[in-house]
PDB file of N, CA and C in Angstrom:
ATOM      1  N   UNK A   1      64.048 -11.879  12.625  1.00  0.00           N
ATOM      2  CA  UNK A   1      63.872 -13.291  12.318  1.00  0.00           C
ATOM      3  C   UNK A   1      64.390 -13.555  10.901  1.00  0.00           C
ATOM      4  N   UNK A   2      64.886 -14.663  10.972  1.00  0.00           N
ATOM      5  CA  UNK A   2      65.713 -15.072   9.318  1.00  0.00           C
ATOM      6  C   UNK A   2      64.206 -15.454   8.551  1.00  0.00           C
ATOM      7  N   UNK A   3      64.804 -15.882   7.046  1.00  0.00           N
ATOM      8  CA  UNK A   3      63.352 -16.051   6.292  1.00  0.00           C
ATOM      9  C   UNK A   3      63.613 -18.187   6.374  1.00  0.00           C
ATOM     10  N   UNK A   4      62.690 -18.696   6.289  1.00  0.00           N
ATOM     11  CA  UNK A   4      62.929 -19.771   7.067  1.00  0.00           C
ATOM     12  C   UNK A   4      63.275 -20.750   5.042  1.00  0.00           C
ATOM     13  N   UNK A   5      62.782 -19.899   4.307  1.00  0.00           N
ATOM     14  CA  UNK A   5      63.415 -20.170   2.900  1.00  0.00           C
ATOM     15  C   UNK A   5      65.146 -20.280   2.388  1.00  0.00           C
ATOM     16  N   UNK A   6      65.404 -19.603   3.356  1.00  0.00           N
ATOM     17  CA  UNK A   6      66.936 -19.534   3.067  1.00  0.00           C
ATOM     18  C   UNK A   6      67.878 -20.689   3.627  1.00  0.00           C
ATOM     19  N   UNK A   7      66.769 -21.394   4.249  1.00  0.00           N
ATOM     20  CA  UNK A   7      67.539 -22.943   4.713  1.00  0.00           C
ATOM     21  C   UNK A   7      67.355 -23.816   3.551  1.00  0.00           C
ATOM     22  N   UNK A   8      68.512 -23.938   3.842  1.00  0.00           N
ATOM     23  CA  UNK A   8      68.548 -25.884   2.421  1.00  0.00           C
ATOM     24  C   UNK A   8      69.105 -27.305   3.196  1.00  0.00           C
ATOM     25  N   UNK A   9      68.659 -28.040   2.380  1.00  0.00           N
ATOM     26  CA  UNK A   9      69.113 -29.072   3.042  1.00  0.00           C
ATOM     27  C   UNK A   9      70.859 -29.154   2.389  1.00  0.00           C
ATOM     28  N   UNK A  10      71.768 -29.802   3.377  1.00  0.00           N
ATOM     29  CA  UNK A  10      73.289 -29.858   2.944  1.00  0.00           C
ATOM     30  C   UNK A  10      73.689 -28.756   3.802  1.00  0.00           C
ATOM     31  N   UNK A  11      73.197 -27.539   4.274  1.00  0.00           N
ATOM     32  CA  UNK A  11      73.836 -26.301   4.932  1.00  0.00           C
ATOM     33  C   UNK A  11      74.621 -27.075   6.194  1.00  0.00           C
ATOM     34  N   UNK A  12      75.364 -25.950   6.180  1.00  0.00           N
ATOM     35  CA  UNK A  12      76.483 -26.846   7.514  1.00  0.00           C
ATOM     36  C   UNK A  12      75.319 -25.654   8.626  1.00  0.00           C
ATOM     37  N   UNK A  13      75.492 -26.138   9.822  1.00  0.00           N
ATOM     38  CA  UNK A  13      75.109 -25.879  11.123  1.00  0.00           C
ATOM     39  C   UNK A  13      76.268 -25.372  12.049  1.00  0.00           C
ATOM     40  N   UNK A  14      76.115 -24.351  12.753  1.00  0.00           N
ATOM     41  CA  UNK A  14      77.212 -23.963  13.679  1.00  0.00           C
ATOM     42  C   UNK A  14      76.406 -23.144  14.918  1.00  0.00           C
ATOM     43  N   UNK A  15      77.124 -23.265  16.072  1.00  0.00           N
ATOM     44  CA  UNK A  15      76.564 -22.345  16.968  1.00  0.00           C
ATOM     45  C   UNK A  15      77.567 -21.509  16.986  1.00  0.00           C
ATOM     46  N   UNK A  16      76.762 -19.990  17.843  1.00  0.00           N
ATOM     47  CA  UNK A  16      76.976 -18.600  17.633  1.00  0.00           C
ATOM     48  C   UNK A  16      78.555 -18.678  17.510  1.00  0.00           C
ATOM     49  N   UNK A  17      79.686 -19.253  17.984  1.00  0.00           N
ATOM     50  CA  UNK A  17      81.016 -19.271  18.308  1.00  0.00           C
ATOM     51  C   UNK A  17      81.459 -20.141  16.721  1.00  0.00           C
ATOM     52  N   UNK A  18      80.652 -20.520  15.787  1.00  0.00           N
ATOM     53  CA  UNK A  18      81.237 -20.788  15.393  1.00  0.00           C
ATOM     54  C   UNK A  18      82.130 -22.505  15.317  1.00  0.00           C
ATOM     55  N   UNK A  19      81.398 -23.390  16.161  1.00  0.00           N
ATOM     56  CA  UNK A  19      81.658 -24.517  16.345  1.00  0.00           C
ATOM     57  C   UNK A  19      80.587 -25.370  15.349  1.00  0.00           C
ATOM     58  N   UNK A  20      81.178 -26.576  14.492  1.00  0.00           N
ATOM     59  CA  UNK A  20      80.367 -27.067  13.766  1.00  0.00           C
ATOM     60  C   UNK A  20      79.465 -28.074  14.482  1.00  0.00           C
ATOM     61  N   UNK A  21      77.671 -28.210  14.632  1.00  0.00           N
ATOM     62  CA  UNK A  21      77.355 -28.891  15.263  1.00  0.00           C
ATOM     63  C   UNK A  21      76.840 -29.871  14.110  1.00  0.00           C
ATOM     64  N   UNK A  22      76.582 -30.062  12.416  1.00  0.00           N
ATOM     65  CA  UNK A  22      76.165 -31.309  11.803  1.00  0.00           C
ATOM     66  C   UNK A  22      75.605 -30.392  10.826  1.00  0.00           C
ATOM     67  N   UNK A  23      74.498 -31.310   9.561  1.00  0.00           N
ATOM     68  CA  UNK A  23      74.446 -30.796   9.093  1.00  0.00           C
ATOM     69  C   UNK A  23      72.837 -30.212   9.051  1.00  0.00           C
ATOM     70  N   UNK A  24      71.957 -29.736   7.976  1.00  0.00           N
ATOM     71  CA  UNK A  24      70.687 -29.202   7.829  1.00  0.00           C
ATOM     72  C   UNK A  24      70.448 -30.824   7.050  1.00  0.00           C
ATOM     73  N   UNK A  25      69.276 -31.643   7.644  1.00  0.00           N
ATOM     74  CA  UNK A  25      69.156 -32.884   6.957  1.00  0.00           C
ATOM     75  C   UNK A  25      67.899 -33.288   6.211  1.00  0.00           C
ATOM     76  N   UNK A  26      66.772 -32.253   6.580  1.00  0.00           N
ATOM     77  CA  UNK A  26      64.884 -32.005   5.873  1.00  0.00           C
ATOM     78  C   UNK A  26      64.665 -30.348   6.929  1.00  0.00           C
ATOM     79  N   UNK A  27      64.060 -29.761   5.831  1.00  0.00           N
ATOM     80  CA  UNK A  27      63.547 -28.809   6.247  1.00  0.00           C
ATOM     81  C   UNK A  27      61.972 -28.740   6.079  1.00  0.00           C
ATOM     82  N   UNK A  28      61.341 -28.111   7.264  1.00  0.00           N
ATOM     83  CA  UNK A  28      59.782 -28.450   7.464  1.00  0.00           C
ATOM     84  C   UNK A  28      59.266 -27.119   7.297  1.00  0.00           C
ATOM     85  N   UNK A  29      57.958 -26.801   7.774  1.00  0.00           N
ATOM     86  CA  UNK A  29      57.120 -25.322   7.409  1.00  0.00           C
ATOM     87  C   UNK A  29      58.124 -24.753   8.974  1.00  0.00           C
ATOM     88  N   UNK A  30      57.761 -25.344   9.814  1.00  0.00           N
ATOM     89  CA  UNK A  30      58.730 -24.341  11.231  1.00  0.00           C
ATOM     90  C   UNK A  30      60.061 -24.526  11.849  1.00  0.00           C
ATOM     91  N   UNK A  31      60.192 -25.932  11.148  1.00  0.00           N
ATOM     92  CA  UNK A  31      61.871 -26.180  12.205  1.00  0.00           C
ATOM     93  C   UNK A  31      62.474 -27.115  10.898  1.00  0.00           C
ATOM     94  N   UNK A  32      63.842 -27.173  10.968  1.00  0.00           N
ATOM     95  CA  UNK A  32      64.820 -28.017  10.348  1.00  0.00           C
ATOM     96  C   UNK A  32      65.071 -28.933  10.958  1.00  0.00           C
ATOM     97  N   UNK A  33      65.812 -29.755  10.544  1.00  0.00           N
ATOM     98  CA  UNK A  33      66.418 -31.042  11.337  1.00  0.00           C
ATOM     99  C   UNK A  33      67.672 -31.288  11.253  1.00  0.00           C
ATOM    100  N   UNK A  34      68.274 -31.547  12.545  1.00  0.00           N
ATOM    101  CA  UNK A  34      70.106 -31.052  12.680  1.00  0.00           C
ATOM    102  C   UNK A  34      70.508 -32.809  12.512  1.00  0.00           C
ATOM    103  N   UNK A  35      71.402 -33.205  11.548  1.00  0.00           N
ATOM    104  CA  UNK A  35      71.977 -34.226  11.574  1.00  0.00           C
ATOM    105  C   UNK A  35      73.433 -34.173  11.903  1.00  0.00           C
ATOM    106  N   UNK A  36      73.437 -35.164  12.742  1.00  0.00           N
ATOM    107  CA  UNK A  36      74.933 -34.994  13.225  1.00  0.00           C
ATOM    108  C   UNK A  36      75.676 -36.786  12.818  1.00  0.00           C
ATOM    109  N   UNK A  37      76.857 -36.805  12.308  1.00  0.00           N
ATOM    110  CA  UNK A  37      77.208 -37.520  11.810  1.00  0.00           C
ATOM    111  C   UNK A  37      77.104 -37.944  10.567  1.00  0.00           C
ATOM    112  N   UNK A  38      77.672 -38.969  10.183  1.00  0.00           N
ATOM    113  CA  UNK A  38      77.321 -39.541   8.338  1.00  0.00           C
ATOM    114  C   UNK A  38      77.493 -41.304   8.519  1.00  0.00           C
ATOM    115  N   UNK A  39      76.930 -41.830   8.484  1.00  0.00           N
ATOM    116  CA  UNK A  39      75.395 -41.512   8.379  1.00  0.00           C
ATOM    117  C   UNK A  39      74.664 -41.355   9.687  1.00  0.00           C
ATOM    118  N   UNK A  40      73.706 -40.398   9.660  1.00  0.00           N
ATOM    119  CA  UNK A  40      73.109 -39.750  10.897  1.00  0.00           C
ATOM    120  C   UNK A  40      73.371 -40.231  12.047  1.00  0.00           C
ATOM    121  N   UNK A  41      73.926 -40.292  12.875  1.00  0.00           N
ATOM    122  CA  UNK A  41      73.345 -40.990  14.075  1.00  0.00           C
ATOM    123  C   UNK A  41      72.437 -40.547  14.770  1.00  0.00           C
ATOM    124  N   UNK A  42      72.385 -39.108  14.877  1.00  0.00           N
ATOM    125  CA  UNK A  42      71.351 -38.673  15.679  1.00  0.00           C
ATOM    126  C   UNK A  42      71.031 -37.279  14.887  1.00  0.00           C
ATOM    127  N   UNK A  43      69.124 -37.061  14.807  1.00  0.00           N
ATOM    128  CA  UNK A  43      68.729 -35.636  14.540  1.00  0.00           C
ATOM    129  C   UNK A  43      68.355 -35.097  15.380  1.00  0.00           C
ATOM    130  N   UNK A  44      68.163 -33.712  15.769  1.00  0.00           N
ATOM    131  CA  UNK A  44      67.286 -32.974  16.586  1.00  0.00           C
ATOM    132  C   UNK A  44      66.502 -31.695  15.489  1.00  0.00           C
ATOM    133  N   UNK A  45      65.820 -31.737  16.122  1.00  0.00           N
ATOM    134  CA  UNK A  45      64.529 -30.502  15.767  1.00  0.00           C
ATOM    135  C   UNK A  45      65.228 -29.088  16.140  1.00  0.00           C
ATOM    136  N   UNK A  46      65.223 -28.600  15.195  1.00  0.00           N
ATOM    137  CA  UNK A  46      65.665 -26.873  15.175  1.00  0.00           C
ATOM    138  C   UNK A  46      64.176 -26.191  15.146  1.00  0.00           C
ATOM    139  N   UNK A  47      63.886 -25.245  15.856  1.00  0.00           N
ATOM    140  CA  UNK A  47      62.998 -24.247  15.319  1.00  0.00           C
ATOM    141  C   UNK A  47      63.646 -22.971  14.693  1.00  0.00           C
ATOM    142  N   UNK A  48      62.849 -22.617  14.081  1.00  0.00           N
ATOM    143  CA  UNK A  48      63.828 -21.738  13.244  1.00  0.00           C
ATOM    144  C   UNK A  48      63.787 -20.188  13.806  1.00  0.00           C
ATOM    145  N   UNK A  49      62.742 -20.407  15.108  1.00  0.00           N
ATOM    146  CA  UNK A  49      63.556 -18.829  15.899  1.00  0.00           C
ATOM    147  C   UNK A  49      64.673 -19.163  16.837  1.00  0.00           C
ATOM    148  N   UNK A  50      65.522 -20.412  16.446  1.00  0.00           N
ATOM    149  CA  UNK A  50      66.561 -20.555  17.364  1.00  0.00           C
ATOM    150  C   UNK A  50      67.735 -19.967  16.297  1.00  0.00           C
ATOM    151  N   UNK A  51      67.388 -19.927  15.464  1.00  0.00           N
ATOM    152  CA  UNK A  51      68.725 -19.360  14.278  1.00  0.00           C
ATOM    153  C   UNK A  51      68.839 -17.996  14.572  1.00  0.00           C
ATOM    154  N   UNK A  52      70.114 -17.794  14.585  1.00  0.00           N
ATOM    155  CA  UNK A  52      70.548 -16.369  14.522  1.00  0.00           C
ATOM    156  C   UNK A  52      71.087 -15.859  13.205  1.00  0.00           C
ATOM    157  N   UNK A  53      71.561 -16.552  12.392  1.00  0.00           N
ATOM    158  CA  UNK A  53      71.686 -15.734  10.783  1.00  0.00           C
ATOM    159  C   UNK A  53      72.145 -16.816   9.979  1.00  0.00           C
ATOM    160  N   UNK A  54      71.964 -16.510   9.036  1.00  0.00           N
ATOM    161  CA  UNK A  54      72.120 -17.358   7.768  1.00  0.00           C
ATOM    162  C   UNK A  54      73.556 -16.585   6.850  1.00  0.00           C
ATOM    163  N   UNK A  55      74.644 -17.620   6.956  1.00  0.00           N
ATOM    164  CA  UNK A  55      75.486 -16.536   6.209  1.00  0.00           C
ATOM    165  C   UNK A  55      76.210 -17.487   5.146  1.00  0.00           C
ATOM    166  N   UNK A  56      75.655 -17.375   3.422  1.00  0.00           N
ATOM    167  CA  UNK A  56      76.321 -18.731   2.693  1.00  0.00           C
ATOM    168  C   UNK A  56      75.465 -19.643   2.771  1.00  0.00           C
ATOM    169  N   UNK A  57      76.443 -20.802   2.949  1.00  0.00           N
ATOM    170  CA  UNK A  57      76.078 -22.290   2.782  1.00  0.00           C
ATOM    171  C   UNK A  57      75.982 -22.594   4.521  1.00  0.00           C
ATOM    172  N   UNK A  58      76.229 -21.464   5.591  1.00  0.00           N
ATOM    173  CA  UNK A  58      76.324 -21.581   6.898  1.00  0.00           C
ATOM    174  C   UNK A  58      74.887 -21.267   7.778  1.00  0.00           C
ATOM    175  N   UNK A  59      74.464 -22.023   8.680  1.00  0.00           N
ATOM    176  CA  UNK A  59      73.256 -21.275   9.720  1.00  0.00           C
ATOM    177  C   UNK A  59      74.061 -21.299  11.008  1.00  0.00           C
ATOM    178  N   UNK A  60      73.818 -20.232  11.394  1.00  0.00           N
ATOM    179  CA  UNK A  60      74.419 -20.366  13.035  1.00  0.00           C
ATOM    180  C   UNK A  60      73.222 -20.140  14.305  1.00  0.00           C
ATOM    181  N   UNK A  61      73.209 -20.759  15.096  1.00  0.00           N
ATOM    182  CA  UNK A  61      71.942 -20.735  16.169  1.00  0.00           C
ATOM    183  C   UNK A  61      72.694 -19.948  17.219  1.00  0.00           C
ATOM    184  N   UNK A  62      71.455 -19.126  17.689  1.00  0.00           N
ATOM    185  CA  UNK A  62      71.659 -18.187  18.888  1.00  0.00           C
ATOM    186  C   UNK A  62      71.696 -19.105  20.099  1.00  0.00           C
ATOM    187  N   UNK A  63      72.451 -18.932  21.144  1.00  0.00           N
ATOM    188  CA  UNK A  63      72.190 -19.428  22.318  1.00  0.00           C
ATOM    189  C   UNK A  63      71.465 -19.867  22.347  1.00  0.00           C
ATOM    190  N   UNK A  64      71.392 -20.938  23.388  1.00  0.00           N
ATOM    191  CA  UNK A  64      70.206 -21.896  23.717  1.00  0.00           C
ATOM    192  C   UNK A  64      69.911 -20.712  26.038  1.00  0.00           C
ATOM    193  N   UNK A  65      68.615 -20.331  25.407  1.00  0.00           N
ATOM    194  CA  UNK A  65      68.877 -19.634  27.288  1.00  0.00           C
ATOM    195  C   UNK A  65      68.405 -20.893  27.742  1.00  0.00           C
ATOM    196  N   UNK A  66      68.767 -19.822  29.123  1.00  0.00           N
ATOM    197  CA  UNK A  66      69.482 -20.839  29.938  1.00  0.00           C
ATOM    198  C   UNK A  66      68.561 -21.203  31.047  1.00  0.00           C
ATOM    199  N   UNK A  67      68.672 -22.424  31.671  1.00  0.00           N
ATOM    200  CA  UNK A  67      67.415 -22.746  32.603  1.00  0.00           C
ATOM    201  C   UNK A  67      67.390 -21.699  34.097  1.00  0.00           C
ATOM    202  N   UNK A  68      66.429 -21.485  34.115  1.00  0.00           N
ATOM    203  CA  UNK A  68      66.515 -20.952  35.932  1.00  0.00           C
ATOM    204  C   UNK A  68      65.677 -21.675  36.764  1.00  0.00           C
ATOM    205  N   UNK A  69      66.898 -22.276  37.563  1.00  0.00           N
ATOM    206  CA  UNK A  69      66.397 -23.001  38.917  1.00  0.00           C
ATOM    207  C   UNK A  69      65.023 -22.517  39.227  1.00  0.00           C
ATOM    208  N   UNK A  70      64.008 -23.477  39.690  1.00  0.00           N
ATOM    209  CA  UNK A  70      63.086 -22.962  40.585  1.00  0.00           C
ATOM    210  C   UNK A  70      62.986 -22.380  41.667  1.00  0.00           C
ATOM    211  N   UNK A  71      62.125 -21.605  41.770  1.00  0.00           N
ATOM    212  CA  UNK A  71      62.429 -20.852  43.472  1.00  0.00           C
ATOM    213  C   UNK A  71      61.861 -21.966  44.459  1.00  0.00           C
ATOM    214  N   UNK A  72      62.388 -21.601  45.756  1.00  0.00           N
ATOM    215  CA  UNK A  72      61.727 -22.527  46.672  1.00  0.00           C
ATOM    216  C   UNK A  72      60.577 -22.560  47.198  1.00  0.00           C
TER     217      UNK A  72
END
């Protein structure tokens, strides 16, 4: 698990590949908040065991798993 201190607000956001998804916009005691656009249009709630590493001024999030159908 990353240390949830090493987030700042301004950090760019990327998932695991490396695609920019917005930026780090308030950081809380368990999750960050992903802003996408300028000015925001939309935030979402990060928890911060969705991060996979902190590298720089960069956070990158691990996969999001994946749903499994219900059985019948």
């Amino acid at each position: 698990m990353i240390d949830p201190g090493d987030i700042h607000e301004g950090m760019t956001v990327k998932d695991r590949d490396g695609r920019r998804l917005g930026t780090v916009s308030n950081v809380g005691d368990t999750h960050f908040e992903l802003g996408q656009g300028s000015p925001a249009r939309r935030d979402y709630m990060v928890h911060f065991h969705r991060v996979e590493r902190v590298q720089g001024r960069e956070v990158f999030l691990a996969a999001a798993p994946t749903a499994v159908p219900p059985e019948d």
